[in-house]
Protein backbone atom coordinates (compact mmCIF):
# COMPACT_ATOMS: atom_id res chain seq x y z
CA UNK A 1 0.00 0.00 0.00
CA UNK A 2 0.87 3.75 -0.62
CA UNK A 3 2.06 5.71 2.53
CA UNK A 4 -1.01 7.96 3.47
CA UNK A 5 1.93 10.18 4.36
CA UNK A 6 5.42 10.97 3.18
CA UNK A 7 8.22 11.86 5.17
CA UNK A 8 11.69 14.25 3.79
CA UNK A 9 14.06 15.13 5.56
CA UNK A 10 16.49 17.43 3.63
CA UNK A 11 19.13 18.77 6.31
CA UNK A 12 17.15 20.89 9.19
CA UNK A 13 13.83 20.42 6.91
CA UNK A 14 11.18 18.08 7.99
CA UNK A 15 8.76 18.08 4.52
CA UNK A 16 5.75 15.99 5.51
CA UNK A 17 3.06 15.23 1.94
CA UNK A 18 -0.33 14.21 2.46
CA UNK A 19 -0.34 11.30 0.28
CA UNK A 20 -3.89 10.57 -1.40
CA UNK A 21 -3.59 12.73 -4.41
CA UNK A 22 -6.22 10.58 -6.25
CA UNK A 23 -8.87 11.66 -3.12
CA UNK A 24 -7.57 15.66 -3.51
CA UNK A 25 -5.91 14.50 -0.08
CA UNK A 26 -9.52 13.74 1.84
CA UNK A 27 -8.81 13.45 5.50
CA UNK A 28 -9.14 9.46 6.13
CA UNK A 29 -8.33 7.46 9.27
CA UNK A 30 -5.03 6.15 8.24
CA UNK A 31 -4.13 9.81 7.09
CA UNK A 32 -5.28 11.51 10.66
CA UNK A 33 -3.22 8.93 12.68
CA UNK A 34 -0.23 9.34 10.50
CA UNK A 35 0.11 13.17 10.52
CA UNK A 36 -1.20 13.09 14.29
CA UNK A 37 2.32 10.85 15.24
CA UNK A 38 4.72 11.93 12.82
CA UNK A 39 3.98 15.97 14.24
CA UNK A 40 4.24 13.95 18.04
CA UNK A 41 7.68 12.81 16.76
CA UNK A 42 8.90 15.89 14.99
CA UNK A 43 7.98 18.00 18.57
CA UNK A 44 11.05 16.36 20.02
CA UNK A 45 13.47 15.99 17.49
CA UNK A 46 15.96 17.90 17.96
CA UNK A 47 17.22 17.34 14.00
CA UNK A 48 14.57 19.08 12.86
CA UNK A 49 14.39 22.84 12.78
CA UNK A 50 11.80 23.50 10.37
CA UNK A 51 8.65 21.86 9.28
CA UNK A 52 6.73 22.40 5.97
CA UNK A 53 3.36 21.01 5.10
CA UNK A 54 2.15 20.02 1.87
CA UNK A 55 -0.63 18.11 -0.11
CA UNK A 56 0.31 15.51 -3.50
CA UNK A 57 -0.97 16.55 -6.53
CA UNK A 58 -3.49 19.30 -7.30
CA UNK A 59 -5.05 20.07 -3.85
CA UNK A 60 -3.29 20.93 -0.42
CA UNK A 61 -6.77 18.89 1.82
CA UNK A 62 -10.09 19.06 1.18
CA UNK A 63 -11.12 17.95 4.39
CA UNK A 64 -12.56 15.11 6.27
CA UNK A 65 -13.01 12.42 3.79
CA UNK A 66 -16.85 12.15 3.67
CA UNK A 67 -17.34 8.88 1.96
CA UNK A 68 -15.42 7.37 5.45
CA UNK A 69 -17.25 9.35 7.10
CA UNK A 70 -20.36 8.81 6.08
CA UNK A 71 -20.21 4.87 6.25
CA UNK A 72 -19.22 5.48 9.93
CA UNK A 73 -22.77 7.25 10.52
CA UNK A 74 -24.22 4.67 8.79
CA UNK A 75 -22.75 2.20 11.34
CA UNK A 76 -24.01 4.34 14.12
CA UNK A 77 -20.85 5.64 15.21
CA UNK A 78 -20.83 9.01 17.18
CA UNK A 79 -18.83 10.96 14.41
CA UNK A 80 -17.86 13.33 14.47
CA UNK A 81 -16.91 13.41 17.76
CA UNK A 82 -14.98 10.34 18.23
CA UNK A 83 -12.13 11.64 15.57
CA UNK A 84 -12.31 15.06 16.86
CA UNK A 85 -10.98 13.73 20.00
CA UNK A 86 -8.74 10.94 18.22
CA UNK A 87 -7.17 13.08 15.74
CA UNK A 88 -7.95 16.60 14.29
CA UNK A 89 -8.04 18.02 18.27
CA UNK A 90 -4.17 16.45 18.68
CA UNK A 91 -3.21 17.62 14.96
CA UNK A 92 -4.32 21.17 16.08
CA UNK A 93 -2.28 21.04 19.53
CA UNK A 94 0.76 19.36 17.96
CA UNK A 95 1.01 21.88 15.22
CA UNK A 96 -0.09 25.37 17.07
CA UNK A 97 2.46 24.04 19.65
CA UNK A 98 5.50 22.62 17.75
CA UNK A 99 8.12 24.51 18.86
CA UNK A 100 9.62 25.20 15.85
CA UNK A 101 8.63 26.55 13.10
CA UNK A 102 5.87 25.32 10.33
CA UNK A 103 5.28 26.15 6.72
CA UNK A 104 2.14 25.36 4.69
CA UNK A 105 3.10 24.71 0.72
CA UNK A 106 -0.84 25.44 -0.16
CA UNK A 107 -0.95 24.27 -4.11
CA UNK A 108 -4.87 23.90 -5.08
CA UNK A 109 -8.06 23.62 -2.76
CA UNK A 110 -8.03 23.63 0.75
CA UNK A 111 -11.14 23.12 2.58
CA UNK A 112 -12.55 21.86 5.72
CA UNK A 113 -10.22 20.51 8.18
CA UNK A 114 -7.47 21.18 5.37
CA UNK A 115 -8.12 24.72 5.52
CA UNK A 116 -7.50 24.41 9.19
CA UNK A 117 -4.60 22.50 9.11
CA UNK A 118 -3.12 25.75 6.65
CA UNK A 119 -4.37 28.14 9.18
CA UNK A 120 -2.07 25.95 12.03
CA UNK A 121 0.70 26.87 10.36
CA UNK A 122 3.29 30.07 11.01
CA UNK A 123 3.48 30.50 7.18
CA UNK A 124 1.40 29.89 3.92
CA UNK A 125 2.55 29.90 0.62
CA UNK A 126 0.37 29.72 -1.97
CA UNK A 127 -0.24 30.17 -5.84
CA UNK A 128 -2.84 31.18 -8.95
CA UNK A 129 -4.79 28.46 -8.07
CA UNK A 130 -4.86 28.03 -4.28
CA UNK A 131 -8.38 28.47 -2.90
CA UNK A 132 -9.56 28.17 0.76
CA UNK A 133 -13.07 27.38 1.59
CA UNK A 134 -14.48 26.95 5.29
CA UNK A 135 -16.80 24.15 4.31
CA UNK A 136 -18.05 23.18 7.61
CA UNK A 137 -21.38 24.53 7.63
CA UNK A 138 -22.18 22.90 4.07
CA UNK A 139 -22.45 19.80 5.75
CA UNK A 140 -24.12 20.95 8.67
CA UNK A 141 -21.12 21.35 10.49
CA UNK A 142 -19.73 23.96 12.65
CA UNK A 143 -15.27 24.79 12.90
CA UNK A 144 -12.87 22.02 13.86
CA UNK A 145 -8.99 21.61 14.32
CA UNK A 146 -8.84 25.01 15.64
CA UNK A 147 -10.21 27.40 12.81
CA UNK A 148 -12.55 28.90 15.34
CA UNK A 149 -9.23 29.98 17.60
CA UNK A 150 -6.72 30.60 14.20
CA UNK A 151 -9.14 32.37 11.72
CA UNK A 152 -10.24 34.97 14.17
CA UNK A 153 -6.40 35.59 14.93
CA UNK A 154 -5.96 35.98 11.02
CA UNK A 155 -8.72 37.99 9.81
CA UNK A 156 -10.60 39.27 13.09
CA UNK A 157 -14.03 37.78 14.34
CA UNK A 158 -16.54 39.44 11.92
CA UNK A 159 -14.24 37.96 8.79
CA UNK A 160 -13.79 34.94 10.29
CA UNK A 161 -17.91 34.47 10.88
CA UNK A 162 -18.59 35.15 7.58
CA UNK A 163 -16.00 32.68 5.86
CA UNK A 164 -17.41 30.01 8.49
CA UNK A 165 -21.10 31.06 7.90
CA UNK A 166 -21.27 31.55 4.44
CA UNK A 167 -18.75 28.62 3.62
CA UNK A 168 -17.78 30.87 0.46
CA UNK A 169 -14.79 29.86 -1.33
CA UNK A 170 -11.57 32.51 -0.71
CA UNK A 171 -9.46 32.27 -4.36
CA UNK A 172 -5.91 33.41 -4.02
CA UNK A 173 -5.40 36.82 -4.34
CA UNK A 174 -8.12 37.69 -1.75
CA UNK A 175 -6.69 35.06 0.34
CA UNK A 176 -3.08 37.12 0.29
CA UNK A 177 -5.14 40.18 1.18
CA UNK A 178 -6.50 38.94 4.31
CA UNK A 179 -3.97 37.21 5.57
CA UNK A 180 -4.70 34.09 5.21
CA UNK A 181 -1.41 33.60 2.52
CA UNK A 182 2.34 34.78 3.66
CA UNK A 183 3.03 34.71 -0.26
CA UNK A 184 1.30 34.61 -3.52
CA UNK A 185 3.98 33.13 -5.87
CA UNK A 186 3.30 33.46 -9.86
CA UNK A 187 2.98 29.61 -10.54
CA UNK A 188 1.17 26.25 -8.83
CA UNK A 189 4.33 24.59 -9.85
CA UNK A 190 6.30 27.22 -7.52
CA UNK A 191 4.63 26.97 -4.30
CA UNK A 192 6.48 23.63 -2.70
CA UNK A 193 10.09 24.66 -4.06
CA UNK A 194 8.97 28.47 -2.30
CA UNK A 195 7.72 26.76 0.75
CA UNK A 196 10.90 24.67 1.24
CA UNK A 197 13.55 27.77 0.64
CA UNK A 198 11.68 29.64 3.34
CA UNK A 199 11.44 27.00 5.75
CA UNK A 200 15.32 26.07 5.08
CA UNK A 201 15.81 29.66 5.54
CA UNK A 202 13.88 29.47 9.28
CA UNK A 203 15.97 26.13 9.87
CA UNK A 204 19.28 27.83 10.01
CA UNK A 205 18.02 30.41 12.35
CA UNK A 206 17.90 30.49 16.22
CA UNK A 207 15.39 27.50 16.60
CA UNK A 208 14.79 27.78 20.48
CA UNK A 209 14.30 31.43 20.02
CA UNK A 210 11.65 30.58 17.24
CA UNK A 211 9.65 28.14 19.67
CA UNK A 212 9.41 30.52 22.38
CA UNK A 213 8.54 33.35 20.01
CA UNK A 214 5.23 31.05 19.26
CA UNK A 215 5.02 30.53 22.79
CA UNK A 216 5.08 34.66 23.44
CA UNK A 217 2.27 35.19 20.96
CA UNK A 218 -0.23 32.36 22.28
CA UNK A 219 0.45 34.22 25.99
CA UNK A 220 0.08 37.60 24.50
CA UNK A 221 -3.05 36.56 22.10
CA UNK A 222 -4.68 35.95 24.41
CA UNK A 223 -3.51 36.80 28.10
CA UNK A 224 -2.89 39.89 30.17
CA UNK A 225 -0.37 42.12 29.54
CA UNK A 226 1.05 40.97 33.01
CA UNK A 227 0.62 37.15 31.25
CA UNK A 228 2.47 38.65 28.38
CA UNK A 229 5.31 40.33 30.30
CA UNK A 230 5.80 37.07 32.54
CA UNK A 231 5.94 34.87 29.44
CA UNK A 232 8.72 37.41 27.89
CA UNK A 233 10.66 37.00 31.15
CA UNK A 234 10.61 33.01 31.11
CA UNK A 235 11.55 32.90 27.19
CA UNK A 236 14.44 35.56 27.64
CA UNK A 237 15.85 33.53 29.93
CA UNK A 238 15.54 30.43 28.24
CA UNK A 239 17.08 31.71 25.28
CA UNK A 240 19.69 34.12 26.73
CA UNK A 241 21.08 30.41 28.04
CA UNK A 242 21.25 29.39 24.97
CA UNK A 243 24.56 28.43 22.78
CA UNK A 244 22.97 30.48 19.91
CA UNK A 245 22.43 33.53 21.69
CA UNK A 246 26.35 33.42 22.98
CA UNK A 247 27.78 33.00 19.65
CA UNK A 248 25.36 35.42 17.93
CA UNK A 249 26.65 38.24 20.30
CA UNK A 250 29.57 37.33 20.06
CA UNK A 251 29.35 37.55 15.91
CA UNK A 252 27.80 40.98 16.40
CA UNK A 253 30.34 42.61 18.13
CA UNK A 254 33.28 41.01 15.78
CA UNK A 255 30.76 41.77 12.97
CA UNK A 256 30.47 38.62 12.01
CA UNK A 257 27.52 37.05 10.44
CA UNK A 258 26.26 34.60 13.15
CA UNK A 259 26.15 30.72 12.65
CA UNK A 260 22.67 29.48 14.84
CA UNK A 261 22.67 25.41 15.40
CA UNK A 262 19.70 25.57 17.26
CA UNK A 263 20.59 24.79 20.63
């Protein structure tokens, strides 16, 4: 059997491919599991500085695979809940938490929990034809992995009710406007190779700092600014301690172009 996921490793770069190009990518159980353990590995591997997130062929995700889905209401199975709680909820912890940082290489449609998987991410990169579409409530859904807490934080609460209400589709350039896309490239066939540079970019920077940055901004999101201020204090001095931060001072005052290994 095909891999319902593919793994690359290409020095710092972790480059993980949702495998099921011929199902634009659909969301299945084997799929779920896979991305749910390989981001559960990744968190602690200390080899990897950079993550990027893509989709085979033409689409990025559309979602939930409904034919699976379906058969499991037919069986009387309490879906959606029981793969909320089995996968999409740890997908959406694992990746908003991953302390390091993630890239989304959005080629084609991404819908559903795809969309949401995209949204996870620190960056998108998209092209012509990338297209997001919140189609939750076409199914008589409401949000999952975590598009009710990341599309408010991109687009602000009225935007983010109307792409969830009206389950409209969001085609590329309107998707850069928003913020929903880091980068509009000029070609489909130049989003991955875009994806990859920038994330091999963020892998030969100060990894720890990067993590705690993430941290910062979940505090500050949506804490006090006494939460904020205590979270900048713990991350400073995690990082000050770190063998990065050292040598990068020490470049700076030799003006010298610092070397980060991540640690």
């Amino acid at each position: 059997m095909t891999e319902p996921l593919l793994v690359e490793r290409t020095d710092g770069v972790a480059t993980l491919t949702l495998n099921r190009p011929d199902a634009l990518n659909a969301l299945d159980t084997s799929l779920k599991a896979a991305l749910r353990d390989a981001l559960g590995a990744l968190e602690a591997d200390r080899s990897c500085r950079a993550v990027v997130l893509a989709g085979a062929g033409r689409a990025f995700c559309v979602g939930q695979d409904l034919r699976e889905h379906a058969a499991a209401l037919e069986r009387g199975e309490q879906e959606p809940a029981n793969t909320i709680r089995a996968h999409y909820n740890p997908i959406a912890h694992r990746l908003a938490g991953l302390p390091k940082p993630v890239v989304a290489a959005v080629r084609g449609v991404a819908a559903g929990a795809g969309a949401s998987i995209a949204f996870l991410a620190d960056f998108r990169i998209g092209g012509p034809g990338t297209r997001f579409q919140l189609a939750f409530g076409n199914i008589g859904l409401a949000a999952d992995t975590g598009a009710s807490w990341s599309l408010p934080r991109l687009v602000g609460h009225a935007k983010a009710t109307e792409l969830l209400m009206l389950s409209e589709p969001v085609p590329a350039a309107e998707a850069q406007r928003l913020g929903l896309l880091t980068r509009l490239v000029e070609a489909d066939d130049d989003v991955l190779p875009a994806a990859q540079e920038l994330a091999a970019r963020l892998a030969a920077g100060p990894t720890v700092a990067y993590g705690a940055i993430k941290l910062q901004l979940a505090v500050g999101d949506t804490g006090t600014l006494t939460d904020a201020l205590a979270a900048e204090a713990q991350a400073q001095a995690i990082c000050g301690a770190t063998a990065d931060h050292r040598n990068a001072t020490a470049a700076f005052i030799k003006k010298q172009r610092p070397v980060f290994e991540g640690r």
